[in-house]
N, C-alpha and C. Protein backbone atom coordinates (compact mmCIF):
# COMPACT_ATOMS: atom_id res chain seq x y z
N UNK A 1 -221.61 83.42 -25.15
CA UNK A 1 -222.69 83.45 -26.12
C UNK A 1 -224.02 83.43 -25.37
N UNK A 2 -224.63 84.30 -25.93
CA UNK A 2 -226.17 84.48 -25.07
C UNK A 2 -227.31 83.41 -25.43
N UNK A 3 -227.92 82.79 -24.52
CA UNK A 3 -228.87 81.68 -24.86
C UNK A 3 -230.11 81.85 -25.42
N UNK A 4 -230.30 83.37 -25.77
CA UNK A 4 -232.25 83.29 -26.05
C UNK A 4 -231.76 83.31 -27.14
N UNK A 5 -233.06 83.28 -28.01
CA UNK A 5 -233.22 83.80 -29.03
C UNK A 5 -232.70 84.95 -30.18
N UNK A 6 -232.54 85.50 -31.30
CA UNK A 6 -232.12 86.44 -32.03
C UNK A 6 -232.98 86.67 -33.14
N UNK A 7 -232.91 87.13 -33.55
CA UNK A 7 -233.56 87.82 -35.32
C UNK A 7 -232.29 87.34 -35.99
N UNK A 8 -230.77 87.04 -35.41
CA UNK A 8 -229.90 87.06 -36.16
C UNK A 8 -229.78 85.69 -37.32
N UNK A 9 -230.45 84.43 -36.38
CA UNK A 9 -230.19 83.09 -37.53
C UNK A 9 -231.80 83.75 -38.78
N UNK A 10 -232.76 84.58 -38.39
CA UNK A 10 -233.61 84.75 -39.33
C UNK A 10 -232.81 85.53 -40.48
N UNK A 11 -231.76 86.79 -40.31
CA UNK A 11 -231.33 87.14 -41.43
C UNK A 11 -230.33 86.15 -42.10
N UNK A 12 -229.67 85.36 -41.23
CA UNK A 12 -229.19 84.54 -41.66
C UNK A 12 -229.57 83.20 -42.67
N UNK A 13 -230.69 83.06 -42.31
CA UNK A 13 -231.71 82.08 -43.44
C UNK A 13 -231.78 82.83 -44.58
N UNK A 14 -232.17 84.30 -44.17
CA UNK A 14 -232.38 84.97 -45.80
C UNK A 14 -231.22 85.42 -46.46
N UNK A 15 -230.44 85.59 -45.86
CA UNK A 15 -229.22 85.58 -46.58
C UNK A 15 -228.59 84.27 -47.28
N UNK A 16 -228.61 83.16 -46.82
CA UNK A 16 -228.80 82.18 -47.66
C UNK A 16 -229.41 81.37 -48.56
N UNK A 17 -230.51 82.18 -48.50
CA UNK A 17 -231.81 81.96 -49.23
C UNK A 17 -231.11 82.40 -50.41
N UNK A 18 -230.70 83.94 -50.45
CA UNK A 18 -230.36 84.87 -51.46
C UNK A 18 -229.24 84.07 -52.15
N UNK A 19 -228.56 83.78 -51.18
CA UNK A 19 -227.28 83.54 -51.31
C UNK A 19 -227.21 81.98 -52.42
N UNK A 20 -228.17 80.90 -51.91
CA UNK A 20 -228.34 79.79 -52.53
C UNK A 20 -228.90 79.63 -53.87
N UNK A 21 -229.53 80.43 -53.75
CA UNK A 21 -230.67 81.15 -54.95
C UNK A 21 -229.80 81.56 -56.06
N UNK A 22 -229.42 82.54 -55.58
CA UNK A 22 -228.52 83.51 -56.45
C UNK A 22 -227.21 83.03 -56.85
N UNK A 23 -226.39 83.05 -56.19
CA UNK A 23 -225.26 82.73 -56.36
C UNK A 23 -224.39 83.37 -57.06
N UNK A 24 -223.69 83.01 -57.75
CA UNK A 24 -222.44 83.57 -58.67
C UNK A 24 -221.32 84.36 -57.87
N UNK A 25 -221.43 84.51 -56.85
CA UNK A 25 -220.72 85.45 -55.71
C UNK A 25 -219.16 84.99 -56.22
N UNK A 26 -218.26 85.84 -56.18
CA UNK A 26 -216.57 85.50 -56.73
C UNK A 26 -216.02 86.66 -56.01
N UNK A 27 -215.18 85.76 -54.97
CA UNK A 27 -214.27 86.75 -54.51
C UNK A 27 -213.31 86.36 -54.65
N UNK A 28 -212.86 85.82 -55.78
CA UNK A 28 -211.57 85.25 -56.15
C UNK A 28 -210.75 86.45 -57.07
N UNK A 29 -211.45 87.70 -57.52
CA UNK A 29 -211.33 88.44 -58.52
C UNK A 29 -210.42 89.79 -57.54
N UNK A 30 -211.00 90.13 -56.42
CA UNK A 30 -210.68 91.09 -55.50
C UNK A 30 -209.37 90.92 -54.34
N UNK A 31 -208.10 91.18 -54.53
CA UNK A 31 -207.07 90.62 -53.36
C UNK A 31 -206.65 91.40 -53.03
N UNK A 32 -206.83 91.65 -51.59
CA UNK A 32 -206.59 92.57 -50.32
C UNK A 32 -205.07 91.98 -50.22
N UNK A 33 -204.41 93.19 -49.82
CA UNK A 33 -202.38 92.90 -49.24
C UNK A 33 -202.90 92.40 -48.31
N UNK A 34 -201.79 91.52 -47.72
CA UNK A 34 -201.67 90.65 -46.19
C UNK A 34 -200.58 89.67 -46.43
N UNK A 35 -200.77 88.76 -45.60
CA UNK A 35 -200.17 87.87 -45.51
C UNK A 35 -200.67 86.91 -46.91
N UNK A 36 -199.49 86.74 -47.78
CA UNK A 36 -199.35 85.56 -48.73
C UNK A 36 -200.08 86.31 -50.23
N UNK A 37 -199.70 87.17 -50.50
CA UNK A 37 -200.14 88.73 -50.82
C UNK A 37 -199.76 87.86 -52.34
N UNK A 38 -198.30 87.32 -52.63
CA UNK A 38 -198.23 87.38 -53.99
C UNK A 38 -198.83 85.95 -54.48
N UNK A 39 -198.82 84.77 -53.70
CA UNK A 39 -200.05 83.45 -53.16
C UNK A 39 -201.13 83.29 -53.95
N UNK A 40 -201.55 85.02 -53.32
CA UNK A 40 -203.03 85.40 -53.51
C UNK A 40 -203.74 85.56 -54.26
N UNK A 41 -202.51 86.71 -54.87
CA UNK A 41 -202.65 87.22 -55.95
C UNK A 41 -202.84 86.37 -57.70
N UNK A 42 -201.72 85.37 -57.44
CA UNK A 42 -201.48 84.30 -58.58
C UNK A 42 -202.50 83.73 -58.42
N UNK A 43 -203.25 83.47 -57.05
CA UNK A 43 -204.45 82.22 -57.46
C UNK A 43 -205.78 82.72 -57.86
N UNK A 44 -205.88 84.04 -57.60
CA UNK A 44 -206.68 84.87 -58.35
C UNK A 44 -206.87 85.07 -60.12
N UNK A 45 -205.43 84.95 -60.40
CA UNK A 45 -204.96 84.45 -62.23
C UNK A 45 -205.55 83.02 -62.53
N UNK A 46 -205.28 81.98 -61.11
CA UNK A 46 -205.80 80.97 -61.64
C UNK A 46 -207.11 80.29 -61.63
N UNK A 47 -207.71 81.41 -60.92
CA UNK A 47 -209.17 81.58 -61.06
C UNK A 47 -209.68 81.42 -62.72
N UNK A 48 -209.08 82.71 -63.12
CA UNK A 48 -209.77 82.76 -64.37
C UNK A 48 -209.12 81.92 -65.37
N UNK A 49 -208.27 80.80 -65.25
CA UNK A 49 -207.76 80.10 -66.21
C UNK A 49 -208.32 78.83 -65.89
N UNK A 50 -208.72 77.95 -64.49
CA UNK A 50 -209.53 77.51 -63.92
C UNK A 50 -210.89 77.00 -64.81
N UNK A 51 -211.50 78.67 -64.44
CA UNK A 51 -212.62 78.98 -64.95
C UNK A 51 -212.96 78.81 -66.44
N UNK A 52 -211.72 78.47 -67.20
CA UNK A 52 -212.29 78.56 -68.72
C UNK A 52 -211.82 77.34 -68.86
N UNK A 53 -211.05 76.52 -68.08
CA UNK A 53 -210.70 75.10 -68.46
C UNK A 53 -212.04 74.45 -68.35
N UNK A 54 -212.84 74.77 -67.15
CA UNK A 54 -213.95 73.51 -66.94
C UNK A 54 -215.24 74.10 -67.88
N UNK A 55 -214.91 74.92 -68.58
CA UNK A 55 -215.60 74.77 -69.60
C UNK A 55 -217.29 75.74 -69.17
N UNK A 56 -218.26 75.93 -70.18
CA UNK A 56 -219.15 76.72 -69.85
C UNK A 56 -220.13 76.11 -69.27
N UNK A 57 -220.19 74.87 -69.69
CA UNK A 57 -221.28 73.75 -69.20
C UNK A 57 -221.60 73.43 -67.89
N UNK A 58 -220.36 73.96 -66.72
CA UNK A 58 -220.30 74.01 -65.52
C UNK A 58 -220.80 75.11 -64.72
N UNK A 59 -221.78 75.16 -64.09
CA UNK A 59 -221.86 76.54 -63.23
C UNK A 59 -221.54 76.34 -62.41
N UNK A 60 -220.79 77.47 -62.29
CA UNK A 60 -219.55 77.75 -61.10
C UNK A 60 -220.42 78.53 -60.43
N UNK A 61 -220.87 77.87 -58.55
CA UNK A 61 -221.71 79.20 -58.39
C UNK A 61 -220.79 80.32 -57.42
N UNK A 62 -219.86 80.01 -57.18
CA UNK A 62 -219.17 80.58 -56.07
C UNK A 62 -217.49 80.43 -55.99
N UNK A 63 -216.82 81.00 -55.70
CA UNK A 63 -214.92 81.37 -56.01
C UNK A 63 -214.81 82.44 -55.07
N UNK A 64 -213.68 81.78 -54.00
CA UNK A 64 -212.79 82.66 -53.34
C UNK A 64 -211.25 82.29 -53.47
N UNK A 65 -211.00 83.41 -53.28
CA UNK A 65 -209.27 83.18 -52.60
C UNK A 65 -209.54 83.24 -50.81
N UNK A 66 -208.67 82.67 -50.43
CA UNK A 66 -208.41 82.20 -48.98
C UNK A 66 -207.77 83.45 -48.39
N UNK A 67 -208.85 84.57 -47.90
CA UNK A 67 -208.42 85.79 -47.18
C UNK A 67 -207.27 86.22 -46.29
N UNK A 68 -206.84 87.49 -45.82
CA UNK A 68 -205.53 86.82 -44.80
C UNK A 68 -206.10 86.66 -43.44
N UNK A 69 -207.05 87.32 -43.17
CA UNK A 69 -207.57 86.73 -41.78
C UNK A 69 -207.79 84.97 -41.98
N UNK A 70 -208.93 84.86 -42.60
CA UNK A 70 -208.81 83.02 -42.52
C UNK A 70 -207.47 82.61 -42.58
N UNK A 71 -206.79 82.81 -43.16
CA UNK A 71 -204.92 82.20 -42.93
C UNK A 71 -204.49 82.68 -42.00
N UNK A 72 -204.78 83.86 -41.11
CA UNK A 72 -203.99 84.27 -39.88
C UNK A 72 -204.53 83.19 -38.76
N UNK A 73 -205.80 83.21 -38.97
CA UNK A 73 -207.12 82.41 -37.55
C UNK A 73 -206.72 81.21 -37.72
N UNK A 74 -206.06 80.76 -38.79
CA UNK A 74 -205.67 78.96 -38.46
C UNK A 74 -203.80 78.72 -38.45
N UNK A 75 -203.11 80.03 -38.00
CA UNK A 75 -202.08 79.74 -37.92
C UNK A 75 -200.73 79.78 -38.86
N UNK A 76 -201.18 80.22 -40.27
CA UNK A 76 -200.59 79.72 -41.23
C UNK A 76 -199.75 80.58 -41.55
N UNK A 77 -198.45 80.41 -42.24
CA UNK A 77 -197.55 81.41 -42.89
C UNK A 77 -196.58 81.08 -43.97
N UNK A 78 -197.04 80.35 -44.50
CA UNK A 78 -196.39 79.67 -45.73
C UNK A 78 -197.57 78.56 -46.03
N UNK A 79 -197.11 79.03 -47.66
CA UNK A 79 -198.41 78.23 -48.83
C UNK A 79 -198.13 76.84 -48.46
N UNK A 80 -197.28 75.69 -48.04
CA UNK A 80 -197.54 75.08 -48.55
C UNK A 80 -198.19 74.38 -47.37
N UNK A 81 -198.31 75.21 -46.12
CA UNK A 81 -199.80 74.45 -45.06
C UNK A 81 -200.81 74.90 -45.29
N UNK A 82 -201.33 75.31 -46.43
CA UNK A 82 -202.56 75.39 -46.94
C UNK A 82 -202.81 74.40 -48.30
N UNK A 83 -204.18 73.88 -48.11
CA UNK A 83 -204.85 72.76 -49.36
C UNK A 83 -206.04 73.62 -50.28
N UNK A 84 -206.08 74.76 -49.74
CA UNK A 84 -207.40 75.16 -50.48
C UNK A 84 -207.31 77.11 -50.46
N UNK A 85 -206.10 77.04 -50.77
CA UNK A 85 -205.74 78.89 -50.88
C UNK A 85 -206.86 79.38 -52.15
N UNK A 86 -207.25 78.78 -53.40
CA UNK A 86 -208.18 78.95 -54.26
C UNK A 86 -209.66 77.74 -54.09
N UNK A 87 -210.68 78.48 -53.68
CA UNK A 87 -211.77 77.40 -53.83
C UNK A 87 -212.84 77.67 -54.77
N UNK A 88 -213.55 76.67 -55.30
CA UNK A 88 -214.31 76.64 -56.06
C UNK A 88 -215.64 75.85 -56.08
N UNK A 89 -216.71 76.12 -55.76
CA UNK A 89 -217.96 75.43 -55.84
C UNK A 89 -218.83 75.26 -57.25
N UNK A 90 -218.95 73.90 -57.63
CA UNK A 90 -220.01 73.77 -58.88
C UNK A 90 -220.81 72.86 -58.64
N UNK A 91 -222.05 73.50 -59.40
CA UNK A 91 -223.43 72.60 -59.05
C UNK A 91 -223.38 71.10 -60.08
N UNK A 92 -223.56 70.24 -59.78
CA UNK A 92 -223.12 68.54 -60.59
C UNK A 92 -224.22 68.14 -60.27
N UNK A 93 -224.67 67.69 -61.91
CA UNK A 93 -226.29 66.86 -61.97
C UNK A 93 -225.43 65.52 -61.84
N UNK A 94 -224.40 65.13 -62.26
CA UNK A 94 -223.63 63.57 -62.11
C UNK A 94 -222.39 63.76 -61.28
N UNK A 95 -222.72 63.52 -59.85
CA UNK A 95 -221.15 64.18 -59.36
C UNK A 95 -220.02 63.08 -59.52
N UNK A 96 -220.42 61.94 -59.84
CA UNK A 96 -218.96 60.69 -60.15
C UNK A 96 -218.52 61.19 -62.09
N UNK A 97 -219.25 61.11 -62.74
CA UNK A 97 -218.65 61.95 -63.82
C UNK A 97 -217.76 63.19 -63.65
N UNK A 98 -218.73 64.51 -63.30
CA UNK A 98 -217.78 65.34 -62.84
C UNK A 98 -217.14 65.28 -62.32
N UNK A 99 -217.08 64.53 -61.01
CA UNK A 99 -215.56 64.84 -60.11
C UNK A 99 -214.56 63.86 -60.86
N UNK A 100 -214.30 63.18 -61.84
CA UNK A 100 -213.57 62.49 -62.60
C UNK A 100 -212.80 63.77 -63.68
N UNK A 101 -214.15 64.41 -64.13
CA UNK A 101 -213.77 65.24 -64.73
C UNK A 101 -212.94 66.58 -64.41
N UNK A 102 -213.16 67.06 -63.13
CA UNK A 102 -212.25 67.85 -62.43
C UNK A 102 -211.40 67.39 -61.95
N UNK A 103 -211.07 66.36 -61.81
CA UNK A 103 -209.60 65.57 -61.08
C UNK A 103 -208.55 65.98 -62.54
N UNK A 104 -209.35 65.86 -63.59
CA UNK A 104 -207.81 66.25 -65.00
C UNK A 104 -207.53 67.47 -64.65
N UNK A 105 -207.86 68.54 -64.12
CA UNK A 105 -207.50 69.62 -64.13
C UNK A 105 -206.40 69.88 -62.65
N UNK A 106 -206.46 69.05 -62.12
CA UNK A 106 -205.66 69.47 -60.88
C UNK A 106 -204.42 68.38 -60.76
N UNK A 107 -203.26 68.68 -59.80
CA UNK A 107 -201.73 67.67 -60.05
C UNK A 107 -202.40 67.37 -58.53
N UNK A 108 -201.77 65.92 -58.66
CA UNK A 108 -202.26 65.23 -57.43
C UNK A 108 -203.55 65.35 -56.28
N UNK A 109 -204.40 64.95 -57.46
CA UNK A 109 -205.78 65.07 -56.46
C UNK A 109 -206.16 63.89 -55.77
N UNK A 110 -206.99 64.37 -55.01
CA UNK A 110 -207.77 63.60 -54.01
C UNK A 110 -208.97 63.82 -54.06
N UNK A 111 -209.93 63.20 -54.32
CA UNK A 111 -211.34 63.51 -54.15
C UNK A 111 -211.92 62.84 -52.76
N UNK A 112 -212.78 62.95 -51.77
CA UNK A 112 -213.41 62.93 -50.56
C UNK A 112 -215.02 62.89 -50.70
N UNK A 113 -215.86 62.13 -49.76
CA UNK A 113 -217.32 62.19 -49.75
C UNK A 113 -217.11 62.67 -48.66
N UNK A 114 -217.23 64.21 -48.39
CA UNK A 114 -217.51 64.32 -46.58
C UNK A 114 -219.22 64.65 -45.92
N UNK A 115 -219.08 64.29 -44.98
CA UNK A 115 -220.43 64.53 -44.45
C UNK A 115 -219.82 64.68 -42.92
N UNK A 116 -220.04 66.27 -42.74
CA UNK A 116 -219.95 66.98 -41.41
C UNK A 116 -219.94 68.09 -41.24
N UNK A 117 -220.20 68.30 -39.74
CA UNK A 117 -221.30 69.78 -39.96
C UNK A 117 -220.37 71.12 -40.60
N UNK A 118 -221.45 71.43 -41.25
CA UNK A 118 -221.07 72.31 -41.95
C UNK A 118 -220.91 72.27 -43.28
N UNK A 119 -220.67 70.87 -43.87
CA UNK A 119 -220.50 70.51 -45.49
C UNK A 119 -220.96 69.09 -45.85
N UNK A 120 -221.56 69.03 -46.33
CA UNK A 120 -221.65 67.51 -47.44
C UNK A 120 -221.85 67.60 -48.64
N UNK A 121 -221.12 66.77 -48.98
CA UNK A 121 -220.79 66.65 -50.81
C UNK A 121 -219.46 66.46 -50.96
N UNK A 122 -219.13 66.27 -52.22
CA UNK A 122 -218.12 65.90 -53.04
C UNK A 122 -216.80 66.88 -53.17
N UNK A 123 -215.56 66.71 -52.19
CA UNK A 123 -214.81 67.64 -52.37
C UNK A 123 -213.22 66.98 -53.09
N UNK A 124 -212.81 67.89 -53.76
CA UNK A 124 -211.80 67.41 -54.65
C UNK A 124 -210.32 68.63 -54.36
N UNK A 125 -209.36 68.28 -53.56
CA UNK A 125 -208.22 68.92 -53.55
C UNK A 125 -207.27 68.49 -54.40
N UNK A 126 -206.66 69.48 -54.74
CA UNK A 126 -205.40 69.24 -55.64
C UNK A 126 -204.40 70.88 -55.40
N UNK A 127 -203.58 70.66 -56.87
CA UNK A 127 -202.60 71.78 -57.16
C UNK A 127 -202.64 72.24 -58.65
N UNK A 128 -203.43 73.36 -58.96
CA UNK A 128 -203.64 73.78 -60.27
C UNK A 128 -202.38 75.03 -60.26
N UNK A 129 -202.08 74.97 -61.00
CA UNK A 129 -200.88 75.74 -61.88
C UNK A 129 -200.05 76.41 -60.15
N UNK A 130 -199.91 75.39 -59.48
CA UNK A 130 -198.92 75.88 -58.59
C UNK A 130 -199.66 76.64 -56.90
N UNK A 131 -201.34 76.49 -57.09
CA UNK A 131 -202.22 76.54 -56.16
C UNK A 131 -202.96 75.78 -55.52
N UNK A 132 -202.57 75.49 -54.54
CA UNK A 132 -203.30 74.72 -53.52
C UNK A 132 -204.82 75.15 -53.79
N UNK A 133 -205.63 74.49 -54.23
CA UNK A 133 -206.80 73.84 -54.92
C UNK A 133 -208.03 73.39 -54.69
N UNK A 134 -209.46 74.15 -54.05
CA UNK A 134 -210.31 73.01 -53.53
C UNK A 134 -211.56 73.34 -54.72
N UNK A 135 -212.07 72.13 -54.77
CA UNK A 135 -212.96 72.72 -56.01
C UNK A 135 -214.27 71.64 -55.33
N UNK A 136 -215.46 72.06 -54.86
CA UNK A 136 -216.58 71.61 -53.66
C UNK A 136 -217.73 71.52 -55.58
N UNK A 137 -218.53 70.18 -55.30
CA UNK A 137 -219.50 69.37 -56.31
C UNK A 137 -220.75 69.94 -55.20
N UNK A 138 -221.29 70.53 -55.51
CA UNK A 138 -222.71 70.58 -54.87
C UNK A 138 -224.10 70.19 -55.66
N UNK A 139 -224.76 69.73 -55.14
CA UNK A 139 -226.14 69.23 -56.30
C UNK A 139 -226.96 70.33 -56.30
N UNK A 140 -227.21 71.66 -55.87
CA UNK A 140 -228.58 72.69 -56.34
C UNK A 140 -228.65 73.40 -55.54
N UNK A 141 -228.86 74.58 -55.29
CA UNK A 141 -229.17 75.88 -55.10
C UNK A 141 -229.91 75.23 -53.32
N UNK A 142 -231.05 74.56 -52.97
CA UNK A 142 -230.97 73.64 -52.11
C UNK A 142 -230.17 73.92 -51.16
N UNK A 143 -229.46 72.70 -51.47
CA UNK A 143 -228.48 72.18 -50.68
C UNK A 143 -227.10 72.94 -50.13
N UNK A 144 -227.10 73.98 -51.25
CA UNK A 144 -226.48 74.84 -51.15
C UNK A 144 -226.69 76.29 -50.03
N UNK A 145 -228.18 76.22 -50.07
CA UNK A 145 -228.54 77.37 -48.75
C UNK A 145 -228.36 76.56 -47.62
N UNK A 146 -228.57 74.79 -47.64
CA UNK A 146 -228.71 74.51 -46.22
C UNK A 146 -226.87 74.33 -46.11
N UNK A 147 -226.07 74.19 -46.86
CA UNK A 147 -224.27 74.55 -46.35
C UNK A 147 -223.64 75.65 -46.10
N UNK A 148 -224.40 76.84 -46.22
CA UNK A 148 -224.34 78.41 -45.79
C UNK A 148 -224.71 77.94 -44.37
N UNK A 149 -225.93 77.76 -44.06
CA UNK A 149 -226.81 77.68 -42.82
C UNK A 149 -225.86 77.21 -42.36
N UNK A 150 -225.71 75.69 -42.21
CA UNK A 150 -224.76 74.65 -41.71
C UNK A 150 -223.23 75.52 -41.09
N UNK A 151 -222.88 76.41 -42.28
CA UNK A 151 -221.18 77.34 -42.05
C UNK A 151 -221.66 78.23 -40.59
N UNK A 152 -222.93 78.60 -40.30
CA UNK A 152 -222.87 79.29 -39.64
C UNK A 152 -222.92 78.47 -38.15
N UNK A 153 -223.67 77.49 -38.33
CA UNK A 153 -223.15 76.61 -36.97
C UNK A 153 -221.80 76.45 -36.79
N UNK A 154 -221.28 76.06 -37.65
CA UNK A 154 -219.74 75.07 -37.66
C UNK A 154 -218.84 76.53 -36.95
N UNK A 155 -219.32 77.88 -37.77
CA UNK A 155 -218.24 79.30 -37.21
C UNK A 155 -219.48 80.12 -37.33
N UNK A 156 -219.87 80.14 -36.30
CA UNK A 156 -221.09 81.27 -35.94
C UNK A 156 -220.57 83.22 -35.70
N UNK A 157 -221.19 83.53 -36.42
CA UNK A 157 -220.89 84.81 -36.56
C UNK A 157 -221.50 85.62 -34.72
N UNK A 158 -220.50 86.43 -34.71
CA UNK A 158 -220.31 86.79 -32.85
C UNK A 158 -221.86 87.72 -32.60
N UNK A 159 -222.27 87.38 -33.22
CA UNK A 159 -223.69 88.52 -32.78
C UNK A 159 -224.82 86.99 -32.69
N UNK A 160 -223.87 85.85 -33.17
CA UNK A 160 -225.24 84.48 -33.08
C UNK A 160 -225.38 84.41 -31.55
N UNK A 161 -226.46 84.02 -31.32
CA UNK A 161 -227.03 83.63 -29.57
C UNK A 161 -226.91 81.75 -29.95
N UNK A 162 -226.52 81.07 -29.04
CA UNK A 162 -226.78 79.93 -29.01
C UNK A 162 -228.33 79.23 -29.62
N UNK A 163 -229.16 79.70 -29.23
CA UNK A 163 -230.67 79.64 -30.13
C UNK A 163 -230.42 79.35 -31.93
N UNK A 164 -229.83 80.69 -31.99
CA UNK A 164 -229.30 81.15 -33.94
C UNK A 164 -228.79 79.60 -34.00
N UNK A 165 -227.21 79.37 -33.32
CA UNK A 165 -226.82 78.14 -34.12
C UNK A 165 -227.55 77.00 -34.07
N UNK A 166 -228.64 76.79 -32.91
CA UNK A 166 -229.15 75.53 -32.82
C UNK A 166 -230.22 75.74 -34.26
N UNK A 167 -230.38 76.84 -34.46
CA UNK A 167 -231.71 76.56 -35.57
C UNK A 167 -230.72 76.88 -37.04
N UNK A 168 -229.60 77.41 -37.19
CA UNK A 168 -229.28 77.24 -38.64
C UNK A 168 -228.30 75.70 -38.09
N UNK A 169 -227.93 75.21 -37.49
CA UNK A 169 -227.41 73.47 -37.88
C UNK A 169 -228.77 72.80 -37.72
N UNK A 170 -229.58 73.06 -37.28
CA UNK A 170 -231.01 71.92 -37.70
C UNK A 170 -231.64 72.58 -39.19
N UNK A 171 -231.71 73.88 -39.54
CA UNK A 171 -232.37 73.68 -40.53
C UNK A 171 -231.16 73.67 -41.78
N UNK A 172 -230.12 73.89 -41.97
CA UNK A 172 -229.39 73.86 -42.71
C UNK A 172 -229.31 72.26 -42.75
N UNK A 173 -229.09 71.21 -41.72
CA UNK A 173 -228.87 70.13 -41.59
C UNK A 173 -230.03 69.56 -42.90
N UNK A 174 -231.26 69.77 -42.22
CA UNK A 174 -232.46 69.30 -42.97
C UNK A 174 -232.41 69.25 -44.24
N UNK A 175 -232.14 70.39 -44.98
CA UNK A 175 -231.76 71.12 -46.36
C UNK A 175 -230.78 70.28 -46.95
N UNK A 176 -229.68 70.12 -46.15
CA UNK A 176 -228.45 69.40 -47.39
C UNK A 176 -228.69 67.63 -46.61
N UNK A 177 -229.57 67.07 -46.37
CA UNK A 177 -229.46 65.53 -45.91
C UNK A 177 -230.84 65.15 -46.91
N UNK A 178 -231.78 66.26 -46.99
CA UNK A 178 -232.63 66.08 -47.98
C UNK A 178 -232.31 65.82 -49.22
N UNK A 179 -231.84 66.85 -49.36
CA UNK A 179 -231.01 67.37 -50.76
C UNK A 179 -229.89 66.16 -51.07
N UNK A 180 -228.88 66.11 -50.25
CA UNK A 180 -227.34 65.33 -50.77
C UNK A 180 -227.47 64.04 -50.50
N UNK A 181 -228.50 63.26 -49.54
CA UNK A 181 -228.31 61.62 -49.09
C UNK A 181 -228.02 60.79 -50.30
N UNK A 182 -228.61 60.97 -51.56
CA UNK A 182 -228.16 60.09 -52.31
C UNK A 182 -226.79 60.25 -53.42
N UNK A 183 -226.56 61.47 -52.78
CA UNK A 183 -224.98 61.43 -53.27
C UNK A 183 -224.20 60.17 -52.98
N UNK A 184 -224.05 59.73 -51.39
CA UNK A 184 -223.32 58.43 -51.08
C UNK A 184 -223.52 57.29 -51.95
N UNK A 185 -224.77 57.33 -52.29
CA UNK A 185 -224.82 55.86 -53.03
C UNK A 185 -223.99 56.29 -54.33
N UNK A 186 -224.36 57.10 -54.62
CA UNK A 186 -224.07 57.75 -56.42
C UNK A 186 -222.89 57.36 -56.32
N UNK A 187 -221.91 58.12 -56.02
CA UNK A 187 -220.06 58.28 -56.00
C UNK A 187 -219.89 57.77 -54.76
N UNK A 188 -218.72 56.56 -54.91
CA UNK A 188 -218.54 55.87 -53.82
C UNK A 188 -216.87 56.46 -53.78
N UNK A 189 -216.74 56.94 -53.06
CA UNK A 189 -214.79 57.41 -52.75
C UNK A 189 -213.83 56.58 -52.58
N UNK A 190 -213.07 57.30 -53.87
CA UNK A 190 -211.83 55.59 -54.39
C UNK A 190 -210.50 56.87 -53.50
N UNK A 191 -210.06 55.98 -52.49
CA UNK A 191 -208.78 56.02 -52.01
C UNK A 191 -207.60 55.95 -52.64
């Protein structure tokens, strides 16, 4: 990795800018053949059944299915070493209400406060209709550009220069510690 500088963490800010801003992005709708093809496919169904359980009141800003490259790059070849083959991000003005409230929808959940690079906030795994399950509480559009930023430190895209990641994990950092610190107090994580 090259040490100067890039333009690359600058498109990268604006792409999360866009990205935080905007949102609604769903690639839970689109499934490429590969590995875990019929997996994929079903959790794509349970996208949209998902999606109408939690009701309209929730904005959902973001839904993927778990690609086959990301399942090839960590090894995987059977569903059941995966926790998060369907994910789901929603923005929560009360995240201990909501994440109470999304725990009915999933079989054997777990909810988590994580804080590390790359994510903070409220994450809730489970098994909805037979899919390994992650459904991510984020507080605002915010916090949400600085956990894009943050993704790109944690897995820096091959054109980043060492420079890029030092400035999207400091400013992404800034963004979601601003934004999320008083999540901890809010929802305290019951084991």
């Amino acid at each position: 990795m090259k040490k100067e500088s890039s333009i690359q963490f600058f498109k990268a800010l604006g792409n999360s800018a866009k990205e935080g801003l905007i949102g609604g992005t769903s690639k839970a709708k689109k499934i490429n053949k590969g590995i875990l093809f019929p997996e994929r496919l079903k959790a794509s169904g349970g996208f949209k059944a998902l999606k109408s359980a939690i009701g309209k009141d929730k904005k959902i800003h973001r839904a993927r299915v778990k690609s086959p490259s990301s399942i090839k790059e960590k090894g995987i070849s059977k569903l059941d070493e995966l926790d998060d083959l369907l994910g789901v991000q929603i923005y929560s003005k009360n995240p201990a209400k909501d994440a109470i409230a999304m725990k009915k929808h999933l079989k054997n959940p777990k909810i988590k406060w994580l804080d590390r690079k790359g994510y903070k906030g409220i994450n809730i795994k489970g098994d909805y209709k037979g899919t390994p399950t992650e459904i991510q509480l984020s507080p605002n559009r915010v916090s949400n550009m600085g956990q894009t930023l943050q993704h790109h430190a944690y897995k820096p895209p091959s054109n980043f220069t060492e420079w890029d990641v030092k400035q999207a994990d400091r400013v992404g950092t800034y963004l979601v510690n601003k934004i999320s610190k008083p999540w901890k107090e809010i929802f305290k994580v019951k084991k």
